[in-house]
C-alpha atoms as a PDB file:
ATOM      1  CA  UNK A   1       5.288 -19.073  -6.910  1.00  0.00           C
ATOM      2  CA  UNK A   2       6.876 -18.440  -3.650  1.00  0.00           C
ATOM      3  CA  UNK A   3       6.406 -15.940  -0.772  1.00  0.00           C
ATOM      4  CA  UNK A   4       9.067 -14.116  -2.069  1.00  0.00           C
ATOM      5  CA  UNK A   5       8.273 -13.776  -5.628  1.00  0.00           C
ATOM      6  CA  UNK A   6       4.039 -12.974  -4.247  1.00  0.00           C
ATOM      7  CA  UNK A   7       5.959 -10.232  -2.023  1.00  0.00           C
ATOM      8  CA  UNK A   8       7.883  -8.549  -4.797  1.00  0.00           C
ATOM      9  CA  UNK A   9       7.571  -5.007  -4.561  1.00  0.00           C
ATOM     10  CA  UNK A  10       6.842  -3.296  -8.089  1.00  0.00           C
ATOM     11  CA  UNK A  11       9.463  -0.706  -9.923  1.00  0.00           C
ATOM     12  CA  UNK A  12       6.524   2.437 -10.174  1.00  0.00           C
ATOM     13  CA  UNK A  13       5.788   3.969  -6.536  1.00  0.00           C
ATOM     14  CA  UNK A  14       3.552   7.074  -6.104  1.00  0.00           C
ATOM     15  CA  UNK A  15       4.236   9.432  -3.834  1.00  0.00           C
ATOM     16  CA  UNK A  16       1.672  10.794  -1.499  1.00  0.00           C
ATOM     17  CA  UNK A  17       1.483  14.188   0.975  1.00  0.00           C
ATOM     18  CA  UNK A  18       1.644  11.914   4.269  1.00  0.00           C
ATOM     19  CA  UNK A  19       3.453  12.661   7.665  1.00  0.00           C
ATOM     20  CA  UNK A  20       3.263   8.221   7.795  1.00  0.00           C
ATOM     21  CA  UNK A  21       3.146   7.046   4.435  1.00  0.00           C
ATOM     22  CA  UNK A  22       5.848   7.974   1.988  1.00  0.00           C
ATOM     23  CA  UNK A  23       4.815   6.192  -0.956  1.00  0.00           C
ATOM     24  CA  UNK A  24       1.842   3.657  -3.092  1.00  0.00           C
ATOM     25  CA  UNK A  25       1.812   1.123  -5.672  1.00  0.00           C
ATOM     26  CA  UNK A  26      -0.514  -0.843  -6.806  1.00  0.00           C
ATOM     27  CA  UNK A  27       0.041  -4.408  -9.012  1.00  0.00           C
ATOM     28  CA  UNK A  28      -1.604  -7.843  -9.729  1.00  0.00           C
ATOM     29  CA  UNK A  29      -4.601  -6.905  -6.801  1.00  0.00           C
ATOM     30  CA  UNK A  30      -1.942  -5.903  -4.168  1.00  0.00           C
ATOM     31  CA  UNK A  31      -1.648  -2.455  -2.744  1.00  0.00           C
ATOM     32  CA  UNK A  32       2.383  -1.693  -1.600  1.00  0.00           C
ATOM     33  CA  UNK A  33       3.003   0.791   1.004  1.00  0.00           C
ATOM     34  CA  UNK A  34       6.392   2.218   1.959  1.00  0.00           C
ATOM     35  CA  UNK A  35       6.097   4.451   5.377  1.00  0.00           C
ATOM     36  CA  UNK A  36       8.513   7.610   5.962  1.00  0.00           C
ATOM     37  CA  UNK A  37      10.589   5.064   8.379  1.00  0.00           C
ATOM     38  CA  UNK A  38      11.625   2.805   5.919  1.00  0.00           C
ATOM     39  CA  UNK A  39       9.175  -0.274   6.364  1.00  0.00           C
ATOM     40  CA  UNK A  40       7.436  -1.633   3.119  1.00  0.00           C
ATOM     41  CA  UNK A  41       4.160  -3.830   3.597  1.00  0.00           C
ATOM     42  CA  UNK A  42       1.532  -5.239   0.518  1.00  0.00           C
ATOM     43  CA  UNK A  43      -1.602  -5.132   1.430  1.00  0.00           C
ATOM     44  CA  UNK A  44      -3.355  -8.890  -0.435  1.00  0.00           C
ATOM     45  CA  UNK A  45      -6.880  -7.930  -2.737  1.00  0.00           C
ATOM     46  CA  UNK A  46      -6.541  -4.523  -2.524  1.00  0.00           C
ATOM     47  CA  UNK A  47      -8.931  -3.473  -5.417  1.00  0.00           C
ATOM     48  CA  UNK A  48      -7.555  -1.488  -8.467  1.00  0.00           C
ATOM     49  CA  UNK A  49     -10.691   0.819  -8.265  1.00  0.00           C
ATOM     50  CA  UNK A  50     -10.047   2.206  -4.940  1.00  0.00           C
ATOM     51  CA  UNK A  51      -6.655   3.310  -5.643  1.00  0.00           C
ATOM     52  CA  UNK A  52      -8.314   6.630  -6.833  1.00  0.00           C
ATOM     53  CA  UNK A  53      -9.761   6.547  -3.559  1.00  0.00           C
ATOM     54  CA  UNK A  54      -6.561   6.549  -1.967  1.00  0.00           C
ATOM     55  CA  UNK A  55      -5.484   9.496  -3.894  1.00  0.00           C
ATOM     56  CA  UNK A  56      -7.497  11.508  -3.101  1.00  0.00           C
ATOM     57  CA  UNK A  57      -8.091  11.235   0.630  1.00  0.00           C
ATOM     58  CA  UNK A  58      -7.063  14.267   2.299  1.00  0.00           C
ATOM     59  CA  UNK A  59      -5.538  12.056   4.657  1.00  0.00           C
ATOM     60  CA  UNK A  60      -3.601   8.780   3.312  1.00  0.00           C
ATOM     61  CA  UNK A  61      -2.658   7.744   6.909  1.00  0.00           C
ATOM     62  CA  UNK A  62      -6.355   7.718   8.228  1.00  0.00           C
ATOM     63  CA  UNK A  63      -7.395   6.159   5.030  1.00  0.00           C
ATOM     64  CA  UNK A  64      -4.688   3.392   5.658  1.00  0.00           C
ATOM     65  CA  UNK A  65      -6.190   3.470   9.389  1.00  0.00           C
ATOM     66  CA  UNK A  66      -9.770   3.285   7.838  1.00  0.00           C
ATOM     67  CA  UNK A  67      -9.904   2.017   4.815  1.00  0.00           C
ATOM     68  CA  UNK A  68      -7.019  -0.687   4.898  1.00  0.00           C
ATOM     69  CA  UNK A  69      -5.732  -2.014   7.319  1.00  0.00           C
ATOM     70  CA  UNK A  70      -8.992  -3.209   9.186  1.00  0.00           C
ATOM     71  CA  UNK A  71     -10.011  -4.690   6.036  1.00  0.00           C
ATOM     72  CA  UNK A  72      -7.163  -6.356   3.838  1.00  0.00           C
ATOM     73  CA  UNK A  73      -4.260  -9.400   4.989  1.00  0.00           C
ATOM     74  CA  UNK A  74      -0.673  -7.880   5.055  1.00  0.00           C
ATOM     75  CA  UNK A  75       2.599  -9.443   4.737  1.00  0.00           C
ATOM     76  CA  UNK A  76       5.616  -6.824   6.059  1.00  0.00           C
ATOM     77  CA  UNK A  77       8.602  -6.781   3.161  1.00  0.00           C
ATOM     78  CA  UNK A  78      10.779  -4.955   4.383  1.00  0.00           C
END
């Protein structure tokens, strides 16, 4: 499998109530984020479990900032 086929974004997106991030999917242990401005990232071993997490965050920016980001490799897709 290539970079491109590990990057490949999956069809079902959530959307979430973010001024940053537009909308979440999760697939195969990879969490995909697509902001408000257009860039997509995965987020590698992002844990099925916490997606309810996620969810329900009042916040899903700071939980990106908190609970993401510091913790998980990322590969920009678009």
């Amino acid at each position: 499998m290539n970079l491109k086929e590990l990057c490949e974004a999956p069809e079902e997106y959530y959307r979430v109530a973010s001024s940053w991030v537009d909308e979440i999917a999760w697939d195969n242990q990879d969490l995909y984020v697509r902001l408000l401005d257009g860039k997509e990232y995965v987020y590698f071993g992002f844990e099925e479990d916490k997606l309810d997490d996620f969810l329900q965050w009042q916040s899903p920016g700071q939980y990106m900032n908190y609970e993401v980001k510091p913790f998980y490799s990322y590969q920009r897709i678009r």
